[in-house]
N, C-alpha and C. Protein backbone atom coordinates (compact mmCIF):
# COMPACT_ATOMS: atom_id res chain seq x y z
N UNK A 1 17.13 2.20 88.37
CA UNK A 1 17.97 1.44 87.48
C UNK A 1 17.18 0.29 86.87
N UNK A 2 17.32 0.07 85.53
CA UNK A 2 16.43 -0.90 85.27
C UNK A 2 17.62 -2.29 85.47
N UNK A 3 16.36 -3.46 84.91
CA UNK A 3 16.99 -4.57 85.76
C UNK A 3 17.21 -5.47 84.33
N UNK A 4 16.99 -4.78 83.23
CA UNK A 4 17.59 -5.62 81.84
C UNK A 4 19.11 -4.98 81.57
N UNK A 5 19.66 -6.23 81.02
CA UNK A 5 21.14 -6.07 80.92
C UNK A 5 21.28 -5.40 79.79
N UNK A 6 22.70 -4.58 79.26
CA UNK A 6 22.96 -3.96 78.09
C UNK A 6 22.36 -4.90 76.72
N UNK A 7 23.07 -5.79 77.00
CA UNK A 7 22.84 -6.62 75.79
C UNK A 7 21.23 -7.13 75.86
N UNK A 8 20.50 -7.55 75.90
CA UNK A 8 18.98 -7.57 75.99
C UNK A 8 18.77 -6.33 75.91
N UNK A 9 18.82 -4.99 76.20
CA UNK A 9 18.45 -3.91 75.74
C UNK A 9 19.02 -3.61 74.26
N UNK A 10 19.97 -3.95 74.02
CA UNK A 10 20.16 -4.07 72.49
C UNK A 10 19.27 -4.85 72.08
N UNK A 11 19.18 -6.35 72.00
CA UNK A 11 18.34 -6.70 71.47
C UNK A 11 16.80 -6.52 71.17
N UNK A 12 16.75 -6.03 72.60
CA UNK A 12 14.66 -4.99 72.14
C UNK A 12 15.03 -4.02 71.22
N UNK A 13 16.01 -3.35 71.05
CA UNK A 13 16.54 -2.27 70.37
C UNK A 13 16.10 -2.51 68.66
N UNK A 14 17.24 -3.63 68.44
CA UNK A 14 16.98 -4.14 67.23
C UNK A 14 15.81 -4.59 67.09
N UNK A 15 15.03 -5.50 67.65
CA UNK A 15 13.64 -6.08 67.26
C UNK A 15 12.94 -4.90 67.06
N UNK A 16 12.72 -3.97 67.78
CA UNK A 16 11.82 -2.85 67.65
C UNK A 16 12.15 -1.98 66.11
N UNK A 17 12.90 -2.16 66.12
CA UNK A 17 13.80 -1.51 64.78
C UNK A 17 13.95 -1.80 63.22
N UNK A 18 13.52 -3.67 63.91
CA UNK A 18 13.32 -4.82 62.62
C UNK A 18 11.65 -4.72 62.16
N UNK A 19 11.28 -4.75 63.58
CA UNK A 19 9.72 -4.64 63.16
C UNK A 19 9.28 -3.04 62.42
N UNK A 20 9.68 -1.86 62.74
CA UNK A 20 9.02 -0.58 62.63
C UNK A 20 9.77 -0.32 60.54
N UNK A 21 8.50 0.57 60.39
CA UNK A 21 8.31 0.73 58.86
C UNK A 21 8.21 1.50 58.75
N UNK A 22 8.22 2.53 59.50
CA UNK A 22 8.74 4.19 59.60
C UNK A 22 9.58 4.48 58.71
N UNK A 23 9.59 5.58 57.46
CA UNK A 23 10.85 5.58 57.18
C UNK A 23 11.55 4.81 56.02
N UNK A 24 10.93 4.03 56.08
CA UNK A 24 11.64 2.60 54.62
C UNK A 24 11.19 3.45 53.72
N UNK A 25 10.30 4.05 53.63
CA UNK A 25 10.21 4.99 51.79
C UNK A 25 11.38 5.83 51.56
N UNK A 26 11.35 6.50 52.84
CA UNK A 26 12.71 7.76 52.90
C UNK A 26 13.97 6.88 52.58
N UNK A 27 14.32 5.75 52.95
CA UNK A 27 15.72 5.21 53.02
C UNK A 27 15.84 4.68 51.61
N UNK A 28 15.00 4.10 51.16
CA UNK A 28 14.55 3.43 49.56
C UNK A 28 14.79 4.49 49.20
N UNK A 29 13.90 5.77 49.10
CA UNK A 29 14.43 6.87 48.16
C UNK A 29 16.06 7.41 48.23
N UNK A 30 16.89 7.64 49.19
CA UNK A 30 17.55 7.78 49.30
C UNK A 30 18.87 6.70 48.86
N UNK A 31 18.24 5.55 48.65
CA UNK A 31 19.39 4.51 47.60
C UNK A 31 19.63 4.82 46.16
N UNK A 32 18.24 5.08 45.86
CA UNK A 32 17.32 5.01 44.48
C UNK A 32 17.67 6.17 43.42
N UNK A 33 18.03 6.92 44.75
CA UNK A 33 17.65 8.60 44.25
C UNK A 33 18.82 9.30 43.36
N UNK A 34 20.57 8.56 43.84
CA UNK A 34 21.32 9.23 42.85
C UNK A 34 21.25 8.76 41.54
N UNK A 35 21.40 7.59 41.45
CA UNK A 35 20.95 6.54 40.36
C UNK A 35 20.01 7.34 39.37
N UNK A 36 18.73 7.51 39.85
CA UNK A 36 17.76 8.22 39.17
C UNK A 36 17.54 8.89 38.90
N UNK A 37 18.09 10.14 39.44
CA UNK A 37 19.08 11.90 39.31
C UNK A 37 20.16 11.50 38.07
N UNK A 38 21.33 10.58 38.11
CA UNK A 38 21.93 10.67 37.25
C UNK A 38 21.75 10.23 35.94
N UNK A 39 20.63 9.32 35.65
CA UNK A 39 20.17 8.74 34.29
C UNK A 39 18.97 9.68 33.66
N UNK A 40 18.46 10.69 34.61
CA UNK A 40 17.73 11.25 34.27
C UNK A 40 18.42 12.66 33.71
N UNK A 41 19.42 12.92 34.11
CA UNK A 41 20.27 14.09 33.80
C UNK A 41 21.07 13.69 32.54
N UNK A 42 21.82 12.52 32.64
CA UNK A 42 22.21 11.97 31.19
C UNK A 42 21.25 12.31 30.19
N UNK A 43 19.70 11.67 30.81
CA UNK A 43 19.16 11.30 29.14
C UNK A 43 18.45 12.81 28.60
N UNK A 44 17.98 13.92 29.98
CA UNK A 44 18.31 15.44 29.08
C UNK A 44 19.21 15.66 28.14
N UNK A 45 20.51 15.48 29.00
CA UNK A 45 22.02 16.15 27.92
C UNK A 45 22.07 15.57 26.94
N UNK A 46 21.79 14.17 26.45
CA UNK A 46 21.60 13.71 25.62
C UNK A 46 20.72 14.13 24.19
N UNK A 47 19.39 14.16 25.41
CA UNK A 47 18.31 15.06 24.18
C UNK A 47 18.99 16.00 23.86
N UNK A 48 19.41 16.86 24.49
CA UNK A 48 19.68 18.53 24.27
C UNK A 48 20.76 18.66 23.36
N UNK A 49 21.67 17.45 23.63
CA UNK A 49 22.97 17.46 22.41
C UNK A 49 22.67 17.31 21.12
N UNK A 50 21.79 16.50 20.78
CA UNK A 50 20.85 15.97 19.44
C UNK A 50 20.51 16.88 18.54
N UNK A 51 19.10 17.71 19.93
CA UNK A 51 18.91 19.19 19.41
C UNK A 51 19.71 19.85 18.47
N UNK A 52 20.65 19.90 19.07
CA UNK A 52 21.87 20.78 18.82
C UNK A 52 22.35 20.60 17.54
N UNK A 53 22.60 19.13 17.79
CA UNK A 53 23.18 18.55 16.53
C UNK A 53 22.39 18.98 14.73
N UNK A 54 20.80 18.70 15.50
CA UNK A 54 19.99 19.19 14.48
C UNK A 54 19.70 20.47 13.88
N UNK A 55 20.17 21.45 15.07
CA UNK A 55 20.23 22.85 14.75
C UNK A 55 21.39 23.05 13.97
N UNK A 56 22.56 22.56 14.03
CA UNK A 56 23.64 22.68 13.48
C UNK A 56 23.74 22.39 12.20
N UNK A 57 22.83 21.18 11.97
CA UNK A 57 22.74 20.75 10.55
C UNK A 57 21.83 21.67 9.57
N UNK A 58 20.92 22.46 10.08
CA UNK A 58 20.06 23.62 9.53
C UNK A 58 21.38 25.38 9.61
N UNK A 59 21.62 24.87 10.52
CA UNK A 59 22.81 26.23 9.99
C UNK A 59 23.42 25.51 8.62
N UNK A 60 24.02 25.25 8.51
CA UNK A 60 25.04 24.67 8.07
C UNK A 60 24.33 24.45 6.44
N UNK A 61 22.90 23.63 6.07
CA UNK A 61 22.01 23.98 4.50
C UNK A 61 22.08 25.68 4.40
N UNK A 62 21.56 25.87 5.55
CA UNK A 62 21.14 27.70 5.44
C UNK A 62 22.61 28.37 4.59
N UNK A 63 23.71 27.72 5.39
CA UNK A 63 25.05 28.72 4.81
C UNK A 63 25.37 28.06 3.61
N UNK A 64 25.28 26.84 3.29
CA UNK A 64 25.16 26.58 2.45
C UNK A 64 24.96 26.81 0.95
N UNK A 65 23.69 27.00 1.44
CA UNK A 65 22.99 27.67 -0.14
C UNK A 65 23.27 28.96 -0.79
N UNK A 66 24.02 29.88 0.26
CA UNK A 66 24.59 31.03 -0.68
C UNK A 66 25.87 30.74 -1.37
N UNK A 67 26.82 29.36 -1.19
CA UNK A 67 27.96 28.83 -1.95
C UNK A 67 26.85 28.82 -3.24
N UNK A 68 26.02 27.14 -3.05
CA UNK A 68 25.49 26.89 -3.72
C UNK A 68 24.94 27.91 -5.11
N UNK A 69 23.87 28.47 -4.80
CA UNK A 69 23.22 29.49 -5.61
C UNK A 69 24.70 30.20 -6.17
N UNK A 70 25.83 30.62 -5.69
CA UNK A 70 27.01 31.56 -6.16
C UNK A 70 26.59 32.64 -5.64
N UNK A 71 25.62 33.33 -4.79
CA UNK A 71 26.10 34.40 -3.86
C UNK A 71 27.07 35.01 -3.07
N UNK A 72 27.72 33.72 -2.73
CA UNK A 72 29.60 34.01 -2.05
C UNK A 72 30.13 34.55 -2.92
N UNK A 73 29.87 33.60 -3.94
CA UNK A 73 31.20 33.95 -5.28
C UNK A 73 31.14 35.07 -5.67
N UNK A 74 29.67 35.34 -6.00
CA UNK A 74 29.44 36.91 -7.09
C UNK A 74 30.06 38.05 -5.51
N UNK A 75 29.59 37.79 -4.46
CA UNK A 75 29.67 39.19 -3.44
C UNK A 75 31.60 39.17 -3.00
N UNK A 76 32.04 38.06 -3.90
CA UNK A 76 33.18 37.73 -3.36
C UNK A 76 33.75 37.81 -1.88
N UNK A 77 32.94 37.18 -0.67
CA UNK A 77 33.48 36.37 0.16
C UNK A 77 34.21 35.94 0.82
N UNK A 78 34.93 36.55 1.62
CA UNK A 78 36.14 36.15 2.48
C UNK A 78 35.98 35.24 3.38
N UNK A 79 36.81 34.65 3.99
CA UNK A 79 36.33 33.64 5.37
C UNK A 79 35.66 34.31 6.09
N UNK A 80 36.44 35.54 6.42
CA UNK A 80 35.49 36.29 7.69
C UNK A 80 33.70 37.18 7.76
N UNK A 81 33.98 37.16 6.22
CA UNK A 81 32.52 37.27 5.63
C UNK A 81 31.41 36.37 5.78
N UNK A 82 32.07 34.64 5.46
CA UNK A 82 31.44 33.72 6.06
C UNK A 82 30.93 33.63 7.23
N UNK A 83 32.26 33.53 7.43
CA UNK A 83 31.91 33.55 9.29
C UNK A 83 30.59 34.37 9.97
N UNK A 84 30.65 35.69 9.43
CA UNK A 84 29.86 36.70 9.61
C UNK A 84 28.13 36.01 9.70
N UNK A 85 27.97 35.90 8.24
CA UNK A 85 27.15 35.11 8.05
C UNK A 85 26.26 33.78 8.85
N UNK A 86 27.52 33.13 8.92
CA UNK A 86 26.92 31.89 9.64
C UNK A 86 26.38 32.57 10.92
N UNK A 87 27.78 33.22 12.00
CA UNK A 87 26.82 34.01 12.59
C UNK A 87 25.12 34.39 12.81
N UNK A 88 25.13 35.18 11.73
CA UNK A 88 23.58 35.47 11.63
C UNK A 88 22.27 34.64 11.46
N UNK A 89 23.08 32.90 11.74
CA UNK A 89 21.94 32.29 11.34
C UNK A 89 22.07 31.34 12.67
N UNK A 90 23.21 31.24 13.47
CA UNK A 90 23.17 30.76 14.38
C UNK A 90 22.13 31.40 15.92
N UNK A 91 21.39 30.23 16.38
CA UNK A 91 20.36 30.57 17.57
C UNK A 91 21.31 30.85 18.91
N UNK A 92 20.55 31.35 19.62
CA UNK A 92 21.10 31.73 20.72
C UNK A 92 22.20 30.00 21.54
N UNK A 93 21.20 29.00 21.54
CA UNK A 93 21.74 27.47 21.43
C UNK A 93 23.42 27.73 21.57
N UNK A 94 24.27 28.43 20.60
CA UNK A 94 25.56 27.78 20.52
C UNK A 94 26.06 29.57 20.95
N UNK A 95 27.54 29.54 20.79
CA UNK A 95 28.24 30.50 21.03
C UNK A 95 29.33 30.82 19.52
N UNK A 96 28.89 31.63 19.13
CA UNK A 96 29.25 32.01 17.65
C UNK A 96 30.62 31.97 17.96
N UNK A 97 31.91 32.67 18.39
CA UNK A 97 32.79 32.43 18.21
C UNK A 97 33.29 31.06 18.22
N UNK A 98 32.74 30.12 18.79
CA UNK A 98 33.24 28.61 19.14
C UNK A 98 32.55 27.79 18.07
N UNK A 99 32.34 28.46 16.45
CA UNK A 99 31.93 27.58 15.61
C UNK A 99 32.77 27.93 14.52
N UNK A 100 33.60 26.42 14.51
CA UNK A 100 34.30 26.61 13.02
C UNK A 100 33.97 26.21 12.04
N UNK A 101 34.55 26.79 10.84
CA UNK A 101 33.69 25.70 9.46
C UNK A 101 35.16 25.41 8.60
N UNK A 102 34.59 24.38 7.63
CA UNK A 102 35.57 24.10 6.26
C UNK A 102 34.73 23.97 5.28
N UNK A 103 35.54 24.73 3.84
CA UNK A 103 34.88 25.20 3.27
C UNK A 103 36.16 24.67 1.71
N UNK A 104 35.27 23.24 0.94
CA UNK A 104 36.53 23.13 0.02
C UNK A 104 35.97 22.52 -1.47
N UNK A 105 35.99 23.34 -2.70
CA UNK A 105 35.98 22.73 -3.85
C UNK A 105 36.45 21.77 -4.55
N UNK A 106 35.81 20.74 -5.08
CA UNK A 106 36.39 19.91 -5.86
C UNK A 106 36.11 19.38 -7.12
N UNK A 107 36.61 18.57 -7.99
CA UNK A 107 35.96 18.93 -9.29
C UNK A 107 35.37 17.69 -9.83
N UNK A 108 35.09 16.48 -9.02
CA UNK A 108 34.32 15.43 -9.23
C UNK A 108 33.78 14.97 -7.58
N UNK A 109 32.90 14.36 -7.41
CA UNK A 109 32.16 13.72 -6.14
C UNK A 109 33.37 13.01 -5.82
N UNK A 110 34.00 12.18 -6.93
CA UNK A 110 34.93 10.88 -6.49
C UNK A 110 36.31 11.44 -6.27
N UNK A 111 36.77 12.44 -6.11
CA UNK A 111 37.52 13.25 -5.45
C UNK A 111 37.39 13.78 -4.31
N UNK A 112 36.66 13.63 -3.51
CA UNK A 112 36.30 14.79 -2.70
C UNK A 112 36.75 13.12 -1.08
N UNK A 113 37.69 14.32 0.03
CA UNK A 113 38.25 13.23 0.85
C UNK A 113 38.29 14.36 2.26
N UNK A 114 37.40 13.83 2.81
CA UNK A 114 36.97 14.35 3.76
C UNK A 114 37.63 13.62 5.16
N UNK A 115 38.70 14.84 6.05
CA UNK A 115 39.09 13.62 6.61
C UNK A 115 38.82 14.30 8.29
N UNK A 116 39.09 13.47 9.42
CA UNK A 116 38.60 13.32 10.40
C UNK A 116 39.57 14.62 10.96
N UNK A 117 38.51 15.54 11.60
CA UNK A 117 38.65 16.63 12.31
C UNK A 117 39.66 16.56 14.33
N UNK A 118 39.32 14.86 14.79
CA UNK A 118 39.98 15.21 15.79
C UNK A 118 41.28 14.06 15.82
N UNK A 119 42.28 14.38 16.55
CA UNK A 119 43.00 13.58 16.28
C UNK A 119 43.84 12.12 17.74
N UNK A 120 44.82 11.72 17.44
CA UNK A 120 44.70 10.41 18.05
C UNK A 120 44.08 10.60 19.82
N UNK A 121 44.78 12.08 19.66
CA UNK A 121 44.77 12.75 21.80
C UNK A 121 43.42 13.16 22.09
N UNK A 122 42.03 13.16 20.72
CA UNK A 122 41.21 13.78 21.49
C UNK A 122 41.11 15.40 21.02
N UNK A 123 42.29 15.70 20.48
CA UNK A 123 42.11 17.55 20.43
C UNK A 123 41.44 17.42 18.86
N UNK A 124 41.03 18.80 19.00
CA UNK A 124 40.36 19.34 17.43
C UNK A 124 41.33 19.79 16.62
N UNK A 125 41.58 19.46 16.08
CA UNK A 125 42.63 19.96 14.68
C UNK A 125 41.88 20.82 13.79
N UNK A 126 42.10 22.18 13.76
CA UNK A 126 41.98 23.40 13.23
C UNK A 126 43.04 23.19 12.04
N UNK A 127 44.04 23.42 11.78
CA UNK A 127 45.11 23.56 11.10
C UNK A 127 44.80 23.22 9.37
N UNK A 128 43.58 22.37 8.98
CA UNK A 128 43.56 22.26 7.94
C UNK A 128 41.77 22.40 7.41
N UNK A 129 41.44 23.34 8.23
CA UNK A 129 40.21 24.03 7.35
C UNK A 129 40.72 25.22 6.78
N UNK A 130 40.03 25.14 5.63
CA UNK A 130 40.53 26.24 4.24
C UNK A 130 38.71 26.91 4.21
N UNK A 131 38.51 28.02 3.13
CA UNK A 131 37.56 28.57 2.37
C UNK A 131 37.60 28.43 1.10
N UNK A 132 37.20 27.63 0.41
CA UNK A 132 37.34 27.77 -0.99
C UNK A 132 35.93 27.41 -1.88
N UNK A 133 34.51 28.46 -2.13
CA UNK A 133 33.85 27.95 -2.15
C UNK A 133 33.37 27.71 -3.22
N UNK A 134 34.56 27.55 -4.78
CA UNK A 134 34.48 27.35 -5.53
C UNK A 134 33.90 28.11 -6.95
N UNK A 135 33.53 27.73 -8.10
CA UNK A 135 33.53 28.29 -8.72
C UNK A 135 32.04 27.86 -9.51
N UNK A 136 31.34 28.30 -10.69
CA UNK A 136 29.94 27.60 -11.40
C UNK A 136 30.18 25.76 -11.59
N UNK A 137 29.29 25.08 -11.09
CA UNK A 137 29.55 23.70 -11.02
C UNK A 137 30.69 23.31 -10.60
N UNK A 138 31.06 23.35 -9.63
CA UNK A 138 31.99 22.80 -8.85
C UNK A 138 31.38 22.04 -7.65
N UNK A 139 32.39 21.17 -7.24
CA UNK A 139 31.59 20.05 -6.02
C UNK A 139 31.82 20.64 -5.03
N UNK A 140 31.43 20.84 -4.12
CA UNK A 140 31.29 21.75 -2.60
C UNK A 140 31.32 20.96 -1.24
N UNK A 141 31.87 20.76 -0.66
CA UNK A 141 31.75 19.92 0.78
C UNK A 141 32.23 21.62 1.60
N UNK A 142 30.57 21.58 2.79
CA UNK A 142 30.88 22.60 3.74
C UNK A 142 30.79 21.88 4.86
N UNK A 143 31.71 21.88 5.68
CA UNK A 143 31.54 21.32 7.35
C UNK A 143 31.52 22.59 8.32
N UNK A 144 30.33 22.02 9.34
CA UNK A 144 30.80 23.34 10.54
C UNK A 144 30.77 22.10 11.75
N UNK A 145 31.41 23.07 12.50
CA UNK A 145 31.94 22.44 13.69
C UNK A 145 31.67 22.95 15.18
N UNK A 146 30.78 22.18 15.83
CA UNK A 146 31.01 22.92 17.62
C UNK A 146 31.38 21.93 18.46
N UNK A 147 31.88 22.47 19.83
CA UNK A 147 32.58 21.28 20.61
C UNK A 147 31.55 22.13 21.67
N UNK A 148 30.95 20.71 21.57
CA UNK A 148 29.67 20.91 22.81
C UNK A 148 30.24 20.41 24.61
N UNK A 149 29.94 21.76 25.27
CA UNK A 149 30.26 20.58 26.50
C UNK A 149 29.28 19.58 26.88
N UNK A 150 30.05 18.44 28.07
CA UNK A 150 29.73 17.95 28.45
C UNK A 150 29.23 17.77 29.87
N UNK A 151 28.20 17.48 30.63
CA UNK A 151 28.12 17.63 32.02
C UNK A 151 28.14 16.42 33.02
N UNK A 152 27.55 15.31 32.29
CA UNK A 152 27.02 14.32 33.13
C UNK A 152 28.43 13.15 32.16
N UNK A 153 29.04 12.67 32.76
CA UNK A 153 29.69 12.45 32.19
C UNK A 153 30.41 10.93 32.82
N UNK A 154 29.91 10.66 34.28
CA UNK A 154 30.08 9.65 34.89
C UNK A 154 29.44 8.51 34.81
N UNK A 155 29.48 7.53 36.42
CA UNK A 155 28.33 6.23 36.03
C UNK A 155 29.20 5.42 34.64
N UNK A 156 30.10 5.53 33.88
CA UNK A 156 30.01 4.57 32.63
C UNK A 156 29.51 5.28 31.57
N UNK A 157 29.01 6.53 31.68
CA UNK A 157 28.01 7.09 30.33
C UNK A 157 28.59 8.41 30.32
N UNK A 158 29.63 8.28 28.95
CA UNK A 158 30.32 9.24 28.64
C UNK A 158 30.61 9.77 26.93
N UNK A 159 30.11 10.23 26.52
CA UNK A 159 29.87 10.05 25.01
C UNK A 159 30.64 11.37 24.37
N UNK A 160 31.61 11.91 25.18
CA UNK A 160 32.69 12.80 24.90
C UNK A 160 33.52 12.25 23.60
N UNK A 161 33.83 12.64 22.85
CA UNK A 161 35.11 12.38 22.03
C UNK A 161 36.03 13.30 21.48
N UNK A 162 36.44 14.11 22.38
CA UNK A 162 37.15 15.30 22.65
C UNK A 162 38.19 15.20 24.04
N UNK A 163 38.74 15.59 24.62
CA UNK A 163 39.47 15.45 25.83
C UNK A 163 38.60 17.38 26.14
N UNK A 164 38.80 17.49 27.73
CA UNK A 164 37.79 17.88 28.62
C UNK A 164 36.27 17.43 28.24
N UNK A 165 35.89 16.79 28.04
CA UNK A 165 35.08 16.42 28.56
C UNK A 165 33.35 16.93 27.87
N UNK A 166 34.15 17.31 26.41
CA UNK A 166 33.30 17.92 25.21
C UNK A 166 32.97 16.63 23.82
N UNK A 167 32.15 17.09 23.12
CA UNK A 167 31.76 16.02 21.90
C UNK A 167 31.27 16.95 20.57
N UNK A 168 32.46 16.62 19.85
CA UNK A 168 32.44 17.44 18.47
C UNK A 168 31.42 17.43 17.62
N UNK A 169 30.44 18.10 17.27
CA UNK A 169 29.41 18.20 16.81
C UNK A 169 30.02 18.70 15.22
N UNK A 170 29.49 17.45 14.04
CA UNK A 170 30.23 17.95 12.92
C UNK A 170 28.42 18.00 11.91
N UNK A 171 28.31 18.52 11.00
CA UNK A 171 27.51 19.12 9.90
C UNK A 171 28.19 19.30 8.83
N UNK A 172 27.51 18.62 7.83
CA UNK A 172 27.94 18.68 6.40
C UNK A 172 27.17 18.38 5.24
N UNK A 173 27.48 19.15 4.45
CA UNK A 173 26.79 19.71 3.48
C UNK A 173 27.64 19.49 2.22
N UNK A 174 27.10 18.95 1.05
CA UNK A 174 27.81 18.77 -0.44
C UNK A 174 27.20 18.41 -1.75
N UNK A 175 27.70 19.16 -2.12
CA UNK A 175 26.82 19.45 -3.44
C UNK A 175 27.31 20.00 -4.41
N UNK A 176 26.85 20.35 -5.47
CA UNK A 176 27.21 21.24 -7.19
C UNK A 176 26.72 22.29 -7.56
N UNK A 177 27.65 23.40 -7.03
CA UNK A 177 27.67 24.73 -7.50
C UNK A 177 26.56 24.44 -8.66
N UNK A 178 25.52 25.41 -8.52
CA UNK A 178 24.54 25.70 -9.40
C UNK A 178 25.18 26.27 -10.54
N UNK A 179 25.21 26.34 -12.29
CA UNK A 179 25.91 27.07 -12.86
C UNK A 179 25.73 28.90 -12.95
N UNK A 180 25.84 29.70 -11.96
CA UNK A 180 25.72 30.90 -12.06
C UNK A 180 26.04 31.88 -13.02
């Protein structure tokens, strides 16, 4: 039986425990580490949303330019023809069915009223994209649309503006029917 009391054996306990440096990297990393996992995962999704954003804006000239030039017009063009289209120019990046567009003529720049796609709750309002891609010199506004998810979304750093937890990726394009 030893002849030190509980409490004095605690206390060598702790001193030995205060002094030893075993280990302080592992415990430091382990404070450090979600913190640094999660800002580092933000600032990917971040990049990667951008990307996106930028790819979207190259779809979106690409489909563009067959309004433009009057290739829609002359092959006469349905929405779903569009659609088709855009399709074919979209990268593996997005999911073709989950990209909408609007598509609307107008007959001066200072006419043209472009209005906000989501509404007070957060949802995407579909209900008022049309196809209309006009006629020789006419003003053209094309928007496409993806609702990107979101992953990292905690911590304070949440850049959703959608409800679940997505961020509407908008592209647009406007210009004057070439005279065909």
């Amino acid at each position: 039986m030893s002849s030190a009391s509980p409490t004095s054996r605690c206390r060598m306990l702790l001193r030995r425990f205060r002094r030893s440096r075993r280990g302080s990297a592992a415990l430091e990393f382990v404070l450090v580490a979600p913190v640094f996992f999660a800002l580092l995962f933000a600032i990917i999704e971040t990049g990667i949303m951008f990307f996106a954003s930028q790819v979207l804006e190259t779809v979106t000239q690409n489909s563009a330019r067959i309004i433009l030039t009057g290739q829609a017009q002359k092959a006469s063009y349905t929405q779903s023809q569009f659609a088709a289209f855009i399709c074919t120019q979209v990268p593996a990046l997005f999911n073709c069915s989950n990209i909408y567009f609007d598509v609307e003529a107008y007959s001066a720049f200072a006419s043209i009223n472009v209005s906000s796609q989501i509404d007070g709750s957060g949802n995407f309002v579909t209900s008022n994209l049309g196809f209309n891609p006009g006629g020789p010199n006419d003003i053209v506004v094309v928007r496409l649309f993806y609702k990107w998810p979101l992953f990292v979304t905690g911590l304070g750093y949440n850049i959703s503006n959608l409800t679940g937890n997505q961020r509407l990726l908008v592209a647009t394009a406007a210009f004057q029917n070439e005279p065909y």
